[in-house]
N, C-alpha and C. Protein backbone atom coordinates (compact mmCIF):
# COMPACT_ATOMS: atom_id res chain seq x y z
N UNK A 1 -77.76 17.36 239.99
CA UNK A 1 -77.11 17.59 241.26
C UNK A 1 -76.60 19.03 241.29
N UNK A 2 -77.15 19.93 242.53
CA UNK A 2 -76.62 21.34 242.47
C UNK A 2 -75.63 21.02 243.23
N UNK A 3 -74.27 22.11 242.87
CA UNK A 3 -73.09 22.55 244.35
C UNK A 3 -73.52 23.52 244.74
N UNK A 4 -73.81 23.95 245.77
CA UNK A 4 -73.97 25.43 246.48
C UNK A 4 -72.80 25.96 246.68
N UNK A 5 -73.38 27.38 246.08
CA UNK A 5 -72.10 27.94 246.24
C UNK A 5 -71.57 28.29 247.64
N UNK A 6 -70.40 28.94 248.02
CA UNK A 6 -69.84 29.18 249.45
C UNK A 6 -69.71 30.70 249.13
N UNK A 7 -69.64 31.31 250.29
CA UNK A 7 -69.55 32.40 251.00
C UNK A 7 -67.85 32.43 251.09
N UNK A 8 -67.33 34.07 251.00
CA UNK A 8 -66.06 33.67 250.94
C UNK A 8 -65.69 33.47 252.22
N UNK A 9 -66.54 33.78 253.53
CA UNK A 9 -66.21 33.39 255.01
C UNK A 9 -66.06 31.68 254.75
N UNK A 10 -67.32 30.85 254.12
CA UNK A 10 -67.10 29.44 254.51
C UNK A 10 -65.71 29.03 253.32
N UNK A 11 -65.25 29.54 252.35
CA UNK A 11 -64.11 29.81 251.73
C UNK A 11 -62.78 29.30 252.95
N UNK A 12 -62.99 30.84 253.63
CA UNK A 12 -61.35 31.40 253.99
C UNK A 12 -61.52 29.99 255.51
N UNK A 13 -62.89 29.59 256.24
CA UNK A 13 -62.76 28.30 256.88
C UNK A 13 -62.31 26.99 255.80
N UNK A 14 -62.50 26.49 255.08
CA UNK A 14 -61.96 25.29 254.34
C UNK A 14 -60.28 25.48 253.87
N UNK A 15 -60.34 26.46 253.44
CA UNK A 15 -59.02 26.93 253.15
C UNK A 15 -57.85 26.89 254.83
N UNK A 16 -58.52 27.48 255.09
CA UNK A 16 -57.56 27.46 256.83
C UNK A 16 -57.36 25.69 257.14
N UNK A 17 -58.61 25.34 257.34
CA UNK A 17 -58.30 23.82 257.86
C UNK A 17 -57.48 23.54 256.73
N UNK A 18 -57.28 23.31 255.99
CA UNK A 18 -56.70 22.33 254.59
C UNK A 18 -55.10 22.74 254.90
N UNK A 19 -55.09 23.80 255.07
CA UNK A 19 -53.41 24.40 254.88
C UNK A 19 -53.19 23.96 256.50
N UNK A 20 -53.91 24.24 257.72
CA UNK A 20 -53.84 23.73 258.74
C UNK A 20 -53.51 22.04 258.91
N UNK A 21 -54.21 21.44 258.17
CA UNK A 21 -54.04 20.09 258.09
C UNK A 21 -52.84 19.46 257.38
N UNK A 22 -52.25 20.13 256.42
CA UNK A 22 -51.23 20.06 255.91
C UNK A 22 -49.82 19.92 256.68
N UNK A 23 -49.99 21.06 257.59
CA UNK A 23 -49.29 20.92 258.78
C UNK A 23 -49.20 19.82 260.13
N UNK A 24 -50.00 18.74 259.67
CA UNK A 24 -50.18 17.81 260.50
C UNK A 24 -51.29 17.75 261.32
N UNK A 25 -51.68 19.02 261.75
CA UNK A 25 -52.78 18.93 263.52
C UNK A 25 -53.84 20.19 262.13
N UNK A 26 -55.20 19.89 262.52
CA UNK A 26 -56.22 20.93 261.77
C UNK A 26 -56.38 22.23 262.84
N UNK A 27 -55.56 22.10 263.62
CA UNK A 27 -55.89 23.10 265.14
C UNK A 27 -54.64 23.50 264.46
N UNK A 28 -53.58 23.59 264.18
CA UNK A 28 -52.44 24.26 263.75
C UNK A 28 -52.55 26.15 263.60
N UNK A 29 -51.48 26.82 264.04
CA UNK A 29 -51.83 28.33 263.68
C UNK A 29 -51.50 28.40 262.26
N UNK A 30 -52.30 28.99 261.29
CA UNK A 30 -51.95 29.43 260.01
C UNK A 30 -52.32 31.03 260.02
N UNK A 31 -51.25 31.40 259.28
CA UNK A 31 -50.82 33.25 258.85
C UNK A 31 -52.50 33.28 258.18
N UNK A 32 -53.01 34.41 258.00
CA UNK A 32 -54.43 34.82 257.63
C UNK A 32 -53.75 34.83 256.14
N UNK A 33 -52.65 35.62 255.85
CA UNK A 33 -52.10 36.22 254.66
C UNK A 33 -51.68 34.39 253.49
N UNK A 34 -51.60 33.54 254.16
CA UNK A 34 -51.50 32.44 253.63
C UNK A 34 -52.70 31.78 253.27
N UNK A 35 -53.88 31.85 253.84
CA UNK A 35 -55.24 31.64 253.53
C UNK A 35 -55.59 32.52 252.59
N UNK A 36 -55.16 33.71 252.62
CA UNK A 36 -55.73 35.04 251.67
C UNK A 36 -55.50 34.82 250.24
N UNK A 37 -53.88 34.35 250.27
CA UNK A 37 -53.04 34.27 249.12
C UNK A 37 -53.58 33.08 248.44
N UNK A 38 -54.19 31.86 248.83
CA UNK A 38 -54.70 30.61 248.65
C UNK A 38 -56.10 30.87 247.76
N UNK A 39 -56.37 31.98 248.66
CA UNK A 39 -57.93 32.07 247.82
C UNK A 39 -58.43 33.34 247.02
N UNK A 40 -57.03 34.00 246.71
CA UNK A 40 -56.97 35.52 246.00
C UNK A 40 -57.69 36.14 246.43
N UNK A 41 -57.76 36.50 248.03
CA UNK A 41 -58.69 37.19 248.50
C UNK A 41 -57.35 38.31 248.96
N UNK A 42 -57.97 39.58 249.09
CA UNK A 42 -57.06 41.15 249.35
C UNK A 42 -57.06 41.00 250.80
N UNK A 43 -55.92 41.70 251.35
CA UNK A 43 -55.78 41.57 252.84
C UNK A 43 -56.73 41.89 253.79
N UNK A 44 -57.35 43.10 253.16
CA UNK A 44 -58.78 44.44 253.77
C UNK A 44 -59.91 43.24 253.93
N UNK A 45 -60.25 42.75 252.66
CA UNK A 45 -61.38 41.63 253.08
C UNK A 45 -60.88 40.55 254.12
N UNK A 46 -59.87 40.06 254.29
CA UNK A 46 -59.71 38.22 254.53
C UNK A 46 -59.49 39.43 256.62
N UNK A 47 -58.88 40.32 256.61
CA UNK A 47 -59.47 41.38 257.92
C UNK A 47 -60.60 41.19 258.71
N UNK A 48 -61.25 41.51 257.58
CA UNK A 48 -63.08 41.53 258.37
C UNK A 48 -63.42 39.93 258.14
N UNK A 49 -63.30 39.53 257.43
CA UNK A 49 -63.55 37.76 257.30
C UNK A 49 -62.98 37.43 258.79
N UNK A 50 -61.99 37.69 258.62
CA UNK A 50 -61.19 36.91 260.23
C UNK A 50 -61.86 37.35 261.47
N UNK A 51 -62.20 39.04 261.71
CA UNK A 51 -62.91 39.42 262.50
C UNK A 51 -64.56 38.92 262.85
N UNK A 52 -65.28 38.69 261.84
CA UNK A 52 -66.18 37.74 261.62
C UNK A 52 -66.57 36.41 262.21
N UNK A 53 -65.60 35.67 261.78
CA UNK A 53 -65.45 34.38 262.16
C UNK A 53 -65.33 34.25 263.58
N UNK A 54 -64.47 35.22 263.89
CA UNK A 54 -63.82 34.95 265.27
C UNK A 54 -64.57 35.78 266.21
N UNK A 55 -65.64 36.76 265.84
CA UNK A 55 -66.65 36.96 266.50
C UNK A 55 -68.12 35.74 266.96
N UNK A 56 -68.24 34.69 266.16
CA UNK A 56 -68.59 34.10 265.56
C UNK A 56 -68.43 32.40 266.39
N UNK A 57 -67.39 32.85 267.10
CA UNK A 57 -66.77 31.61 267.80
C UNK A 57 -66.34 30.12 266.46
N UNK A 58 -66.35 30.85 265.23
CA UNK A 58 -65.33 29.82 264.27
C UNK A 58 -63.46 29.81 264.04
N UNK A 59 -63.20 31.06 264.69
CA UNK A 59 -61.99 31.22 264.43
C UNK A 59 -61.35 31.30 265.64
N UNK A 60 -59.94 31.29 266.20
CA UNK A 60 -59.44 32.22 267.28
C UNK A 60 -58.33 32.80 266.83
N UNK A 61 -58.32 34.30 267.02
CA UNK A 61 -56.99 35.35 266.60
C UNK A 61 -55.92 35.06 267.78
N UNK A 62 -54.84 34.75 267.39
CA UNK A 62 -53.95 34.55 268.03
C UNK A 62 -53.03 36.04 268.20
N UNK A 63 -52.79 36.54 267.29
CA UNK A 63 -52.63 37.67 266.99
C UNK A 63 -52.93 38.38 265.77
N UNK A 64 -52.42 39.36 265.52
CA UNK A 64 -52.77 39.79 264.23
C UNK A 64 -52.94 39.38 262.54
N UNK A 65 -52.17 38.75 262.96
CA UNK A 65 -51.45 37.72 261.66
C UNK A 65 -51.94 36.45 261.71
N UNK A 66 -52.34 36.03 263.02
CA UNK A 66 -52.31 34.57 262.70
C UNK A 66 -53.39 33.89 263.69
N UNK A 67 -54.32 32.53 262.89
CA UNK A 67 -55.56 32.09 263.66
C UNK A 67 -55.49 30.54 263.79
N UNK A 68 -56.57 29.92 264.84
CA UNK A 68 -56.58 28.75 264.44
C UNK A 68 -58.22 28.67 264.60
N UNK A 69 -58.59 27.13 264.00
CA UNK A 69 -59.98 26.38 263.94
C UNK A 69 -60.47 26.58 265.34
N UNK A 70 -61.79 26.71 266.05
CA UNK A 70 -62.16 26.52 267.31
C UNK A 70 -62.85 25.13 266.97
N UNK A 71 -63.16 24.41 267.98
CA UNK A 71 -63.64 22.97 267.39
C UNK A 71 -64.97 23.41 267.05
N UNK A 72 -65.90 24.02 267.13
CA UNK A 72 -66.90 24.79 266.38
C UNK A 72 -66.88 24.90 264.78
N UNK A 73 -65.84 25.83 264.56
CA UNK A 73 -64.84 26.13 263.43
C UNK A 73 -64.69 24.90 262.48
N UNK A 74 -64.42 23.70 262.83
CA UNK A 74 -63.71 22.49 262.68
C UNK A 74 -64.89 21.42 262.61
N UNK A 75 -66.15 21.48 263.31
CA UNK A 75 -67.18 20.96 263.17
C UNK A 75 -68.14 21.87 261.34
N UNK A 76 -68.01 22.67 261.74
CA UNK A 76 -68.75 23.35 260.65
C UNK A 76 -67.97 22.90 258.97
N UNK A 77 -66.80 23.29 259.37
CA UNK A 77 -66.00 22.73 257.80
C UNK A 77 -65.88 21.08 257.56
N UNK A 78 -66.06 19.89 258.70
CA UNK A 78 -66.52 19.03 258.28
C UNK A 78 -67.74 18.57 257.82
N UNK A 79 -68.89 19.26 258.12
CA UNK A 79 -70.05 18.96 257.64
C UNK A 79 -69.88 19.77 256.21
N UNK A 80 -69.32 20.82 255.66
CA UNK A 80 -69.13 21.37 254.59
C UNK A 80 -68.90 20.48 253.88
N UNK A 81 -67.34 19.63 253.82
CA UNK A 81 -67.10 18.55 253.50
C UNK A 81 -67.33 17.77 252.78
N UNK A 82 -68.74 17.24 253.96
CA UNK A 82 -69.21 15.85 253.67
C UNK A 82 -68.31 14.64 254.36
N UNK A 83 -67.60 15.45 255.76
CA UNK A 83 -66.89 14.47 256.33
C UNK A 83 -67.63 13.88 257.72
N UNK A 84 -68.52 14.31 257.89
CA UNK A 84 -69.24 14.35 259.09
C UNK A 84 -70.35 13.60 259.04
């Protein structure tokens, strides 16, 4: 049985929902810098990761600091999963 590995974009999505979900709702806003810190990723990268995503229609920037799942976003990290 292989695991494939992840991309640190499909990373900093599992990581968001999880800490998002923690918070009760997986749509929840979580700080980028709290996903970053989760996955020892440097601020400069988890930046363009966020810009990425949210080009991408997986993320939405709320502001600078802080994003949530688009149900796109939220579809993709459950099939990651294996919840889907």
């Amino acid at each position: 049985m292989s695991h494939k590995g992840r991309t640190p974009d499909e990373k900093f999505l599992i990581q968001l929902y999880k800490i998002a979900s923690q918070k009760g709702d997986p749509f929840s806003s979580v700080l980028c810098g709290a996903v970053a810190r989760a996955l020892g990723q440097k601020e400069t990268a988890t930046k363009n990761i966020v810009k990425h995503l949210a080009q991408a229609n997986f993320v939405e920037k709320l502001d600078e600091a802080a994003v949530v799942l688009t149900p796109r976003g939220m579809r993709f990290v459950l099939e990651e999963l294996g919840m889907k």
